[in-house]
Protein backbone atom coordinates (compact mmCIF):
# COMPACT_ATOMS: atom_id res chain seq x y z
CA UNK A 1 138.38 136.33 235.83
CA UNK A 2 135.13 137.82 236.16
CA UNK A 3 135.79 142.13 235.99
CA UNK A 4 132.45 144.21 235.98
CA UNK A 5 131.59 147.82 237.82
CA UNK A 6 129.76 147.23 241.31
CA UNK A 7 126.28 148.58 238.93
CA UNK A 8 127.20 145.42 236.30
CA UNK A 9 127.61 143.29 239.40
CA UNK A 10 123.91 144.42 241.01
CA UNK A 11 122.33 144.00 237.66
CA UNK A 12 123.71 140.29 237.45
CA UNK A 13 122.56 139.66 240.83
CA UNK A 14 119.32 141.44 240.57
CA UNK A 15 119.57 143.34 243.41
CA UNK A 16 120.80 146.44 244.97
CA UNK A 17 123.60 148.26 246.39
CA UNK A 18 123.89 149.24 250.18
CA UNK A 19 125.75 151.61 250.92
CA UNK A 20 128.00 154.28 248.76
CA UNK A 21 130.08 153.86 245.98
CA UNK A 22 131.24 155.22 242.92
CA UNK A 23 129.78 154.00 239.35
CA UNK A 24 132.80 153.04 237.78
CA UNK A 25 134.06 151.27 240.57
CA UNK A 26 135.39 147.76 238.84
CA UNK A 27 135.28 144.73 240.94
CA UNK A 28 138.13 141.80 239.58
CA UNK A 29 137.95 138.61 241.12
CA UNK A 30 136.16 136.94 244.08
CA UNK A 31 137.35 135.61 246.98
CA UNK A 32 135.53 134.20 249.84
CA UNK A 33 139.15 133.88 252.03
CA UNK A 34 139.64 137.17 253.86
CA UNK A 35 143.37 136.79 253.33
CA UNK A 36 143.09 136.51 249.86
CA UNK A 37 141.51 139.92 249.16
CA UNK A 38 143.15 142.02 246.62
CA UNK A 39 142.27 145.69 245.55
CA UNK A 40 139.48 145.53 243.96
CA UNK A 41 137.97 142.01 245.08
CA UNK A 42 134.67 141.09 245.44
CA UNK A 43 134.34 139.39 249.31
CA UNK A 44 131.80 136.79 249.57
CA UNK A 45 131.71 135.69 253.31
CA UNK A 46 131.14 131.72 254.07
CA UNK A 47 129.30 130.87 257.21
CA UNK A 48 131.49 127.95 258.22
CA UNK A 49 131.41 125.23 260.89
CA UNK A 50 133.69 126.96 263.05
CA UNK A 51 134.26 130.25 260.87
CA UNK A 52 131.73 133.48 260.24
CA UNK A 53 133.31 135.09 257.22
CA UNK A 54 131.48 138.38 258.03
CA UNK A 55 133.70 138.17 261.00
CA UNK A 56 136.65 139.49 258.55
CA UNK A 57 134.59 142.09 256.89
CA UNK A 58 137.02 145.16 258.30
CA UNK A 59 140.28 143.33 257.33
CA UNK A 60 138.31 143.11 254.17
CA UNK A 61 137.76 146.44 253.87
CA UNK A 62 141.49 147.19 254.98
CA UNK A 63 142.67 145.00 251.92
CA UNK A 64 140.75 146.99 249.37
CA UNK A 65 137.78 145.01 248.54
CA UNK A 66 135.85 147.00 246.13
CA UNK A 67 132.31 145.09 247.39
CA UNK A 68 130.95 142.38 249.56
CA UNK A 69 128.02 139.95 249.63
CA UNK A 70 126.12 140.53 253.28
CA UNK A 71 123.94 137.91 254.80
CA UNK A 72 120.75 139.81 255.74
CA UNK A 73 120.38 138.26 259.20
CA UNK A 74 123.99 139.69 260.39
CA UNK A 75 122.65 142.89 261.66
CA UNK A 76 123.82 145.97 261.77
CA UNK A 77 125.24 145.61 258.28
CA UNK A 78 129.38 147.51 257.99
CA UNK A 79 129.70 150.76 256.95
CA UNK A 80 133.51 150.09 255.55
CA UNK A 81 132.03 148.91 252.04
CA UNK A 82 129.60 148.55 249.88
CA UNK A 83 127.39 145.65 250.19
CA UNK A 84 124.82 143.63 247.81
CA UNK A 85 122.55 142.28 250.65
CA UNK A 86 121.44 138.41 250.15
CA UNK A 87 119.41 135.86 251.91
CA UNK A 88 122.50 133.26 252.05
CA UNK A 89 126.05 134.09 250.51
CA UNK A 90 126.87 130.57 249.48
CA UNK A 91 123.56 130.58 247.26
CA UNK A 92 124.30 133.82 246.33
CA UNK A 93 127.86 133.09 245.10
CA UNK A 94 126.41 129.90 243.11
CA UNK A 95 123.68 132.89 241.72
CA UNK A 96 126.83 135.07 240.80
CA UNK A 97 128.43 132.40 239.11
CA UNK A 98 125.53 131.56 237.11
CA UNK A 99 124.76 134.58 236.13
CA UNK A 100 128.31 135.16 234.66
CA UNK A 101 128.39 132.14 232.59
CA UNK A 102 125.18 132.98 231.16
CA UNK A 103 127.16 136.41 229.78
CA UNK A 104 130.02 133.80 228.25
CA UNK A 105 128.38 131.31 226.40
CA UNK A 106 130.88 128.83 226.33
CA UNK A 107 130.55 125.25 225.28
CA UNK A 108 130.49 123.37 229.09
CA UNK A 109 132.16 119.69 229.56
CA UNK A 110 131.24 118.88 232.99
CA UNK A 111 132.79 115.78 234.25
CA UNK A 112 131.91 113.22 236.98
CA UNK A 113 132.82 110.06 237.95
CA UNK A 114 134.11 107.87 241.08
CA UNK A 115 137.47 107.91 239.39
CA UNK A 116 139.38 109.48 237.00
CA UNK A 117 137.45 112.65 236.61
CA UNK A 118 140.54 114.49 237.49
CA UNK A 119 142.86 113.03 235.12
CA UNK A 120 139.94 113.06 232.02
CA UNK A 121 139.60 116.88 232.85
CA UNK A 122 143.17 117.26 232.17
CA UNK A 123 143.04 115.70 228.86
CA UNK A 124 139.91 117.35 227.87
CA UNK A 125 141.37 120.87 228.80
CA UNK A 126 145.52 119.65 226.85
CA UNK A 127 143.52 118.83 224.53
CA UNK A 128 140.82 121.56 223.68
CA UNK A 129 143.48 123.96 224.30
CA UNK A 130 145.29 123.20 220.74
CA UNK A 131 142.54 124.99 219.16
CA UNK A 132 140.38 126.88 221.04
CA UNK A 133 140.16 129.33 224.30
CA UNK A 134 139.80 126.56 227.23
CA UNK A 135 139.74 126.96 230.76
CA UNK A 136 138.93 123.97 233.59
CA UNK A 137 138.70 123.42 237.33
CA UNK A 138 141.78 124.09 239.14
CA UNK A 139 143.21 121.69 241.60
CA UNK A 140 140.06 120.28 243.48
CA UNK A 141 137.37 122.96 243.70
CA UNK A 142 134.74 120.68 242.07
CA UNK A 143 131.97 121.20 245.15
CA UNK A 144 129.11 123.71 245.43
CA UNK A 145 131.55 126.29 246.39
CA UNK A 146 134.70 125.28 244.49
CA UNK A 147 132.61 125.31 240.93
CA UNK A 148 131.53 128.81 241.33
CA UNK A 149 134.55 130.53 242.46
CA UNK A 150 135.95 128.12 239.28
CA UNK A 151 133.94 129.74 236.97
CA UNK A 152 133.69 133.39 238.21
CA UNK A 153 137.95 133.11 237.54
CA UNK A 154 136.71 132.36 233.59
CA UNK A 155 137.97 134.88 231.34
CA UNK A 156 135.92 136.59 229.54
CA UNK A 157 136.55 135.58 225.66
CA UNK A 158 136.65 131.73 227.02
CA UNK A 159 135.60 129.03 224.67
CA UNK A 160 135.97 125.80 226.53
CA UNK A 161 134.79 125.35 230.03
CA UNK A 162 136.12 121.81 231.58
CA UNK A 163 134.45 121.79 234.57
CA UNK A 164 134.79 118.64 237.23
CA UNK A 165 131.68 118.22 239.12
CA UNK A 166 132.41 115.87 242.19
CA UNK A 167 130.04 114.84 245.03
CA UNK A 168 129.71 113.02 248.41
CA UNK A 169 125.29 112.84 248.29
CA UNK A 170 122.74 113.04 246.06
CA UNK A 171 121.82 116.02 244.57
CA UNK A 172 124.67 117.46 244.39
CA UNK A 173 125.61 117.10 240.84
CA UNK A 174 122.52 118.36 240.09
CA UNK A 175 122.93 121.48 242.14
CA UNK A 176 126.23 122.55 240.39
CA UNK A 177 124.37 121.70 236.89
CA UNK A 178 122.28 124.27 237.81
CA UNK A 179 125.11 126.50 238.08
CA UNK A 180 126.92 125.55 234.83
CA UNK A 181 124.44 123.32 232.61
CA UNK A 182 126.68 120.96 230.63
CA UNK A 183 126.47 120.80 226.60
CA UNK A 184 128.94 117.59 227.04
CA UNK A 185 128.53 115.37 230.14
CA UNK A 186 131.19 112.10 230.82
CA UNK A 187 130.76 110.21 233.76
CA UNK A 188 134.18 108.31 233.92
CA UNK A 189 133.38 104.83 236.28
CA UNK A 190 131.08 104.27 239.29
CA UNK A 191 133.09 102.81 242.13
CA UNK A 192 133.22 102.21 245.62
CA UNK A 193 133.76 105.93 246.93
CA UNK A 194 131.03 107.25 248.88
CA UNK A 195 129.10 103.71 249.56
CA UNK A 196 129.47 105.56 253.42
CA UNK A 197 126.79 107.98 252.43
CA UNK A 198 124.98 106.47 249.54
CA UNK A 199 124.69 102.71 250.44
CA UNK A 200 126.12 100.92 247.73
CA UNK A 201 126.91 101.54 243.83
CA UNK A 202 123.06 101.58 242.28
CA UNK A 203 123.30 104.83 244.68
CA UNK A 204 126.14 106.25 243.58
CA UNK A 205 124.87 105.68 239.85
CA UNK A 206 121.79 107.68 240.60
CA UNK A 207 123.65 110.38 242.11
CA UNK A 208 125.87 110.65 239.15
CA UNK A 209 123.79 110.15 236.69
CA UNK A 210 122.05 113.66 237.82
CA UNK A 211 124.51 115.00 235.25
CA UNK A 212 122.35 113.41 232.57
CA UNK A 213 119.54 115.54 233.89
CA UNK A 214 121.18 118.56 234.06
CA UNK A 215 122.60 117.83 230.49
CA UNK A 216 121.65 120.73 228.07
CA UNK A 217 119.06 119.94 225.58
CA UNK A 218 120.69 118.56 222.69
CA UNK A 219 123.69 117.76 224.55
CA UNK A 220 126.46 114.67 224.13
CA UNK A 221 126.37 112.03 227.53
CA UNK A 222 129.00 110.02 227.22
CA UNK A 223 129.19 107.23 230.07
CA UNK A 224 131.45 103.46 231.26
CA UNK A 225 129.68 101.29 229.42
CA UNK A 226 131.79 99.22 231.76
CA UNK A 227 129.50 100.30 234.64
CA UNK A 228 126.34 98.35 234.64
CA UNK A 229 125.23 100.53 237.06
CA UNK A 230 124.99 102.95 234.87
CA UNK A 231 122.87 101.00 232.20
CA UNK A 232 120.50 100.43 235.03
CA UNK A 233 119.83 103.81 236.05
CA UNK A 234 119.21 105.16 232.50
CA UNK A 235 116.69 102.01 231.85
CA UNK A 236 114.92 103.35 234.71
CA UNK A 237 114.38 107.16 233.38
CA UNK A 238 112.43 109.15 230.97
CA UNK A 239 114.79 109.63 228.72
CA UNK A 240 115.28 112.63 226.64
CA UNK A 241 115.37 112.13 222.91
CA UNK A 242 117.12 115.58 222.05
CA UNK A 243 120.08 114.04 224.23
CA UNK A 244 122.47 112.02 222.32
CA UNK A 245 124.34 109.00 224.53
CA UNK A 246 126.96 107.31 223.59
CA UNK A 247 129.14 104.74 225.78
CA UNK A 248 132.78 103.83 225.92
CA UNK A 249 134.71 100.79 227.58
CA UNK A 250 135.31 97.49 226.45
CA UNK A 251 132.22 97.03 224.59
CA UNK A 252 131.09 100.66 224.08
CA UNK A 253 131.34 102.99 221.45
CA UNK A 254 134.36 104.05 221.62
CA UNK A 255 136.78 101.49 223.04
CA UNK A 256 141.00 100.62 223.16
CA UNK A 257 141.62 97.50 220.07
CA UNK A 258 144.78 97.07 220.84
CA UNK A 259 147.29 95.95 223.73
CA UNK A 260 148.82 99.04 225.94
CA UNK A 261 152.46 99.71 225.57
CA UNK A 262 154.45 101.60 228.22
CA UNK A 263 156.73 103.62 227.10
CA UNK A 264 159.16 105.97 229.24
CA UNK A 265 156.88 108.61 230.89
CA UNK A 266 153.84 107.47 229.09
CA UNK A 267 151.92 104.93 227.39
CA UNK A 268 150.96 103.91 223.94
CA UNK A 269 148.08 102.14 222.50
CA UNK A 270 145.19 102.45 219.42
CA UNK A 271 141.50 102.97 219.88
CA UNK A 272 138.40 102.73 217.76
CA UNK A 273 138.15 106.36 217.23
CA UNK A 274 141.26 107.72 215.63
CA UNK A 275 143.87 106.18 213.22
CA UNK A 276 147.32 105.23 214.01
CA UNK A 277 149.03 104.85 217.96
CA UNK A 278 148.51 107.32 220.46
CA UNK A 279 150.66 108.48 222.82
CA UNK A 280 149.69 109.71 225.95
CA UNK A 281 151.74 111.77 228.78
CA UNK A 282 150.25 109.53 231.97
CA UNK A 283 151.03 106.15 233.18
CA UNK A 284 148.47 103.03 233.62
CA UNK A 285 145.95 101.28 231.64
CA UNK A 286 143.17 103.40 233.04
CA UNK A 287 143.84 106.33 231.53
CA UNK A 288 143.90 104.99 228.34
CA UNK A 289 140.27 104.12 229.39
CA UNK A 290 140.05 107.97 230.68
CA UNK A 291 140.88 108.91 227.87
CA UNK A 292 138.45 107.95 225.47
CA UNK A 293 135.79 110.32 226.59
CA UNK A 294 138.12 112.85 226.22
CA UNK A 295 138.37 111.47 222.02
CA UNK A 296 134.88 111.33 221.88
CA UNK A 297 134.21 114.84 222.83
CA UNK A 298 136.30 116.44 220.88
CA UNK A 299 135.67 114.42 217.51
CA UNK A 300 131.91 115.97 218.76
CA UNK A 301 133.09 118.99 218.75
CA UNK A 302 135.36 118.71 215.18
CA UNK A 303 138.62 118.72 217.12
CA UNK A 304 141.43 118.05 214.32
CA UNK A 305 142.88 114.52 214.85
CA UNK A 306 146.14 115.93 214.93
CA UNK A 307 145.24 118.02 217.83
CA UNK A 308 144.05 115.69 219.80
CA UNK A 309 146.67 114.01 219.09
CA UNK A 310 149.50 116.43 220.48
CA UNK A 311 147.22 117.55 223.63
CA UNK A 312 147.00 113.93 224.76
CA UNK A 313 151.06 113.73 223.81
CA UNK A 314 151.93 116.79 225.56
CA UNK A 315 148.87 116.04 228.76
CA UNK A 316 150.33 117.79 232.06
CA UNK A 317 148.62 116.10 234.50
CA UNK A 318 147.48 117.23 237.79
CA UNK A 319 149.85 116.74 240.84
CA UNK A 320 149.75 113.23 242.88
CA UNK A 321 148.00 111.10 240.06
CA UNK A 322 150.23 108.41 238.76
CA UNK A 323 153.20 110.81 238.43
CA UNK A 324 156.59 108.89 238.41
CA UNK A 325 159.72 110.67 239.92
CA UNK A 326 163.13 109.10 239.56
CA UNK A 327 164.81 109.42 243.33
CA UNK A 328 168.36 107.69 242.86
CA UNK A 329 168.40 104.40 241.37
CA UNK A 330 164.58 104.30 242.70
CA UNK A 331 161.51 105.55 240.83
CA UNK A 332 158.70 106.42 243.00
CA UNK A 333 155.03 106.42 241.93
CA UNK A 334 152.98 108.93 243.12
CA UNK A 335 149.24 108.42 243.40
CA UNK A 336 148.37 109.79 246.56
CA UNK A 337 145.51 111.88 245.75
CA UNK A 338 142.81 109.84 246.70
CA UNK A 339 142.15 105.90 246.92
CA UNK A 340 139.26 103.48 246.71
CA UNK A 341 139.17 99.77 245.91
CA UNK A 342 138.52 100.37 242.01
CA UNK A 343 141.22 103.44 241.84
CA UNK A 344 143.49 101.11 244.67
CA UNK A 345 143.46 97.87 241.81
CA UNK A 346 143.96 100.23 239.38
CA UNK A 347 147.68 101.95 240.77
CA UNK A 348 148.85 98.78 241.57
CA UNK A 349 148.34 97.51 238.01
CA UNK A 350 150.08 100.44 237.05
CA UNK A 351 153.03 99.78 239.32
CA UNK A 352 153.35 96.27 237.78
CA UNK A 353 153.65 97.52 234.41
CA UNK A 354 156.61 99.21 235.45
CA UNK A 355 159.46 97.65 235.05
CA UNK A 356 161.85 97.38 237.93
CA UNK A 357 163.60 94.20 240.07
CA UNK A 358 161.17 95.18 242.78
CA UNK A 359 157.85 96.53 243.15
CA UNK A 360 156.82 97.97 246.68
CA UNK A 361 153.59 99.12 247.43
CA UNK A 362 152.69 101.91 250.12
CA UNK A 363 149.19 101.69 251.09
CA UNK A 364 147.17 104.05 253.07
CA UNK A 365 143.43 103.77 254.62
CA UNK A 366 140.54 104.18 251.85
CA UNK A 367 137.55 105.73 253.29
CA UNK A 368 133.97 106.68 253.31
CA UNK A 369 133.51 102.53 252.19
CA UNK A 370 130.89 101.71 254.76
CA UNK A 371 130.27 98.55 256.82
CA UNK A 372 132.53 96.42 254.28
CA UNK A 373 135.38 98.50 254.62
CA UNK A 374 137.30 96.22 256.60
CA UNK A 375 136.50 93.33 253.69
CA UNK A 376 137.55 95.76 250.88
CA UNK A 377 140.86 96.64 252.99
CA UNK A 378 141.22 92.95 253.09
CA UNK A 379 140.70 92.41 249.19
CA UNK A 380 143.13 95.00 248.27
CA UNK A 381 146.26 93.47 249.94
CA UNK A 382 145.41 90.05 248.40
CA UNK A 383 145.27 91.87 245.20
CA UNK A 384 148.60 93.39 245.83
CA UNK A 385 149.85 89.77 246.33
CA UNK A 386 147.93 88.05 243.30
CA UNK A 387 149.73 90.98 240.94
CA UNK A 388 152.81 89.93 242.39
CA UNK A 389 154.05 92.69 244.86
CA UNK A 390 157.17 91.96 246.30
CA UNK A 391 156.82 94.41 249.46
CA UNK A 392 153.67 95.73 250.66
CA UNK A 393 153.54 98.89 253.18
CA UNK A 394 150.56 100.05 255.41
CA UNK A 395 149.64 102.65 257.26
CA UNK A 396 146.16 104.06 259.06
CA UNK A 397 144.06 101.89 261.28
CA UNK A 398 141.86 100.01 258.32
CA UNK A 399 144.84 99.61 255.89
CA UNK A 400 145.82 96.56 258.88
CA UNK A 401 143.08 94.78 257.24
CA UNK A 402 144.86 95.06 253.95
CA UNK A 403 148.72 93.95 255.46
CA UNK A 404 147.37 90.83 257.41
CA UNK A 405 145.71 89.71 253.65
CA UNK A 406 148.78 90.26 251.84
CA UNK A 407 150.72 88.13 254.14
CA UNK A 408 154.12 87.40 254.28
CA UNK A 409 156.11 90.73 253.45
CA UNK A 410 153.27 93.10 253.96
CA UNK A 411 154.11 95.23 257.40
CA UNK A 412 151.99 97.80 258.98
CA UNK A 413 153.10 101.11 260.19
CA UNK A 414 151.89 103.20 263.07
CA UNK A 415 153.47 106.44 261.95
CA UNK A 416 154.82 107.31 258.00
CA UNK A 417 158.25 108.01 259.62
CA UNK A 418 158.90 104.62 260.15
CA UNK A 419 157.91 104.04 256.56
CA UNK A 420 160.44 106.83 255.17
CA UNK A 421 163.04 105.04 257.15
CA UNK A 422 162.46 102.07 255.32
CA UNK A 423 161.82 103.20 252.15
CA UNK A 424 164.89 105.59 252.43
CA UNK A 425 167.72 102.31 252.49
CA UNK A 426 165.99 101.25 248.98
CA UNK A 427 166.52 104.31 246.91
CA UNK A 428 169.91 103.42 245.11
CA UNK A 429 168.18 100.32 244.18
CA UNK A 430 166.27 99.37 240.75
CA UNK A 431 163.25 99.61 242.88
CA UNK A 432 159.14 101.15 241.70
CA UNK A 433 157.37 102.38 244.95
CA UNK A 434 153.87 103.11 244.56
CA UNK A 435 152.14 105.58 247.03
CA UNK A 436 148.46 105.46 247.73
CA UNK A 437 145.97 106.58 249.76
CA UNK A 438 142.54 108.52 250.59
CA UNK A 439 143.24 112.62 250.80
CA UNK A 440 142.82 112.74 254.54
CA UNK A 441 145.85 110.17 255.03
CA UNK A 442 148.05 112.54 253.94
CA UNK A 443 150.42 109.90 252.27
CA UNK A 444 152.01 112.35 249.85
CA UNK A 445 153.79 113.89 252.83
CA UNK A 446 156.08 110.39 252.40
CA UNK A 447 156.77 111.48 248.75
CA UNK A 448 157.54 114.74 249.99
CA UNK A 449 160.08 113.48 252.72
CA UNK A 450 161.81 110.64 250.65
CA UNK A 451 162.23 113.29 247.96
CA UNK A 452 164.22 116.36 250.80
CA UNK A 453 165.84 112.74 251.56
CA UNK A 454 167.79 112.22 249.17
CA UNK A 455 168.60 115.67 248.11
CA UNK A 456 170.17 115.81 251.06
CA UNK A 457 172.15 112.58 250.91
């Protein structure tokens, strides 16, 4: 993490220090959660919805923060600490940030996409790691304040920064590019997520397509050539010619050529890009797809086939995507993370390609879908039933939509107790339950009871 004197810290910021302090005063880490402040810390107070963090600046001060970003508006400044004295502490963390990984030149993979961004970021960063100094984005501080603090934890001899750049409206991507300009940029799919705000996926394209733009010159885009979205939106630019793009997918550059094997904790399958099987440490076809980004980058960047190799072998992937826990008899498929009608299909594929006498399905509400969300609800539970789903559970007001299309055997839920219960008298049984749903529904709280369940039985 970032370690400088409060005068290195100024001089990044270009600007001064209020207050009294000594010179070799070192400042490690930064922290914009009062109850996170160590000895030492840097505070950077958020001006919330509901929360001032200059509110905390004596706690602060209690803790042993060593310096503090101070909005110049919140009059009369604290005496406890010193201060650097900004405009607006959110733009002056993103500054900070900058600023720091301007001192590290390390090569930057920034990663976007409706789906799978997560999971690709995990393979980029398994599989970087075999050779060189690699850091990436821990669990999901991809936002305009999650990518900063992300980077300003960086070590300083870093090589590698995988960095996952999410979004909810345009612009967005291209304000954290700003922050960490990519030398590689993947965007992984374009799906449904965020039609809410964005109106439909030509939108979304745009909006992630900003990585392009904020692609160093001379940098590697790789995109979905799956996507015609995508296609579309780079047709429409001014494109530049120092930028090399390349595509992967079923008819891109870089694409799968042969059929996907599952194999116990994994799958297995061959792709235009390297010779011979590979085997890689996460379940469902489209990570093979997510993975193939992940190839072309590092081939780019003279990554040893062997290496890549072993990193996607040995992938630990992040918690509640497509993890598969044995619970008894029972094996129980956690995907809970997030959902949306591509990433919904998807998990449910997944589930099939497990084998197991019975295949149950534990759906939550997808959100942030717009005025069709009651249709795509609806299209997801016939899917369920077209793959051949034997038991289909719902829960949240929308996922209805999605029980009443499955039809016989799909039941909705008003509370995820009731769906525990059930799920509870089917765990010494050669059964695959898959569990789904948007962040806000909370569904991995079933995983979490099933599982203090049966260690208790």
């Amino acid at each position: 993490m970032i370690k400088k004197t409060i005068s290195e810290i100024a001089g990044l910021m270009q600007a001064p220090v209020y207050g009294t302090y000594k010179e070799d005063t070192t400042v490690e880490g930064v922290v914009i959660d009062s109850r996170q402040v160590r000895p030492g810390s840097l505070y950077v107070p958020i001006l919330g919805q509901k929360v001032d963090g200059h509110s905390f600046i004596e706690q602060v001060a209690q803790n042993g923060a060593a310096l503090a970003f101070w909005q110049k508006d919140h009059t009369p400044y604290p005496d406890q600490l010193p201060l650097i004295l900004v405009e607006d502490t959110q733009q002056a963390l993103a500054a900070l940030a900058k600023a720091y990984l301007d001192t590290l030149h390390p090569l930057v993979i920034g990663v976007t996409g409706s789906n799978g961004k997560t999971s690709c970021k995990d393979m980029l960063y398994s599989v970087f790691s075999q050779e060189k100094k690699t850091q990436k984005t821990q669990g999901n501080r991809n936002n305009e304040i999650g990518l900063p603090l992300t980077v300003l934890d960086f070590d300083e001899d870093i090589e590698v920064a995988v960095l996952e750049m999410g979004m909810e409206n345009k612009g967005e991507i291209a304000e954290l590019c700003q922050i960490a300009a990519p030398d590689i940029a993947i965007i992984t799919t374009i799906g449904s997520a965020h039609m809410e705000n964005l109106g439909g996926k030509k939108q979304i394209a745009e909006a992630k397509c900003e990585i392009y733009d904020g692609l160093r010159p001379g940098g590697l885009f790789l995109y979905n050539k799956d996507c015609p979205e995508i296609d579309e939106v780079l047709r429409e630019k001014s494109l530049d010619r120092s930028k090399t793009i390349r595509s992967f997918g079923k008819t891109g550059d870089g694409k799968i050529v042969s059929g996907i094997a599952y194999k116990a904790g994994g799958i297995e399958f061959s792709t235009s890009l390297l010779d011979g099987k590979i085997a890689l440490r996460a379940l469902g076809d489209h990570q093979a797809m997510n993975a193939l980004p992940c190839i072309m980058a590092a081939k780019a960047c003279e990554i040893q086939d062997e290496s890549i190799q072993k990193g996607l072998a040995e992938l630990e992937m992040t918690k509640m995507r497509t993890a598969l826990t044995q619970l008894g008899a029972a094996r129980v498929l956690d995907d809970s993370y997030k959902s949306n009608p591509e990433s919904a299909r998807a998990a449910i594929d997944t589930l099939m390609a497990i084998d197991g006498k019975k295949h149950v399905a534990v759906l939550g509400d997808m959100l942030d879908l717009g005025r069709q969300e009651n249709e795509l609800h609806g299209q997801i539970g016939a899917y369920a039933r077209e793959k051949g789903v034997d038991l289909l559970y719902a829960f949240g007001p929308l996922s209805k939509h999605t029980a009443q299309a499955f039809g016989s055997g799909g039941t909705w839920f008003e509370t995820k107790e009731e769906i525990v219960d059930h799920l509870s008298s089917m765990l010494e049984d050669d059964v695959v339950i898959l569990i789904k749903g948007s962040r806000a529904m909370s569904m991995d709280s079933i995983v979490t009871q099933l599982s203090g369940g049966f260690k208790n039985v």
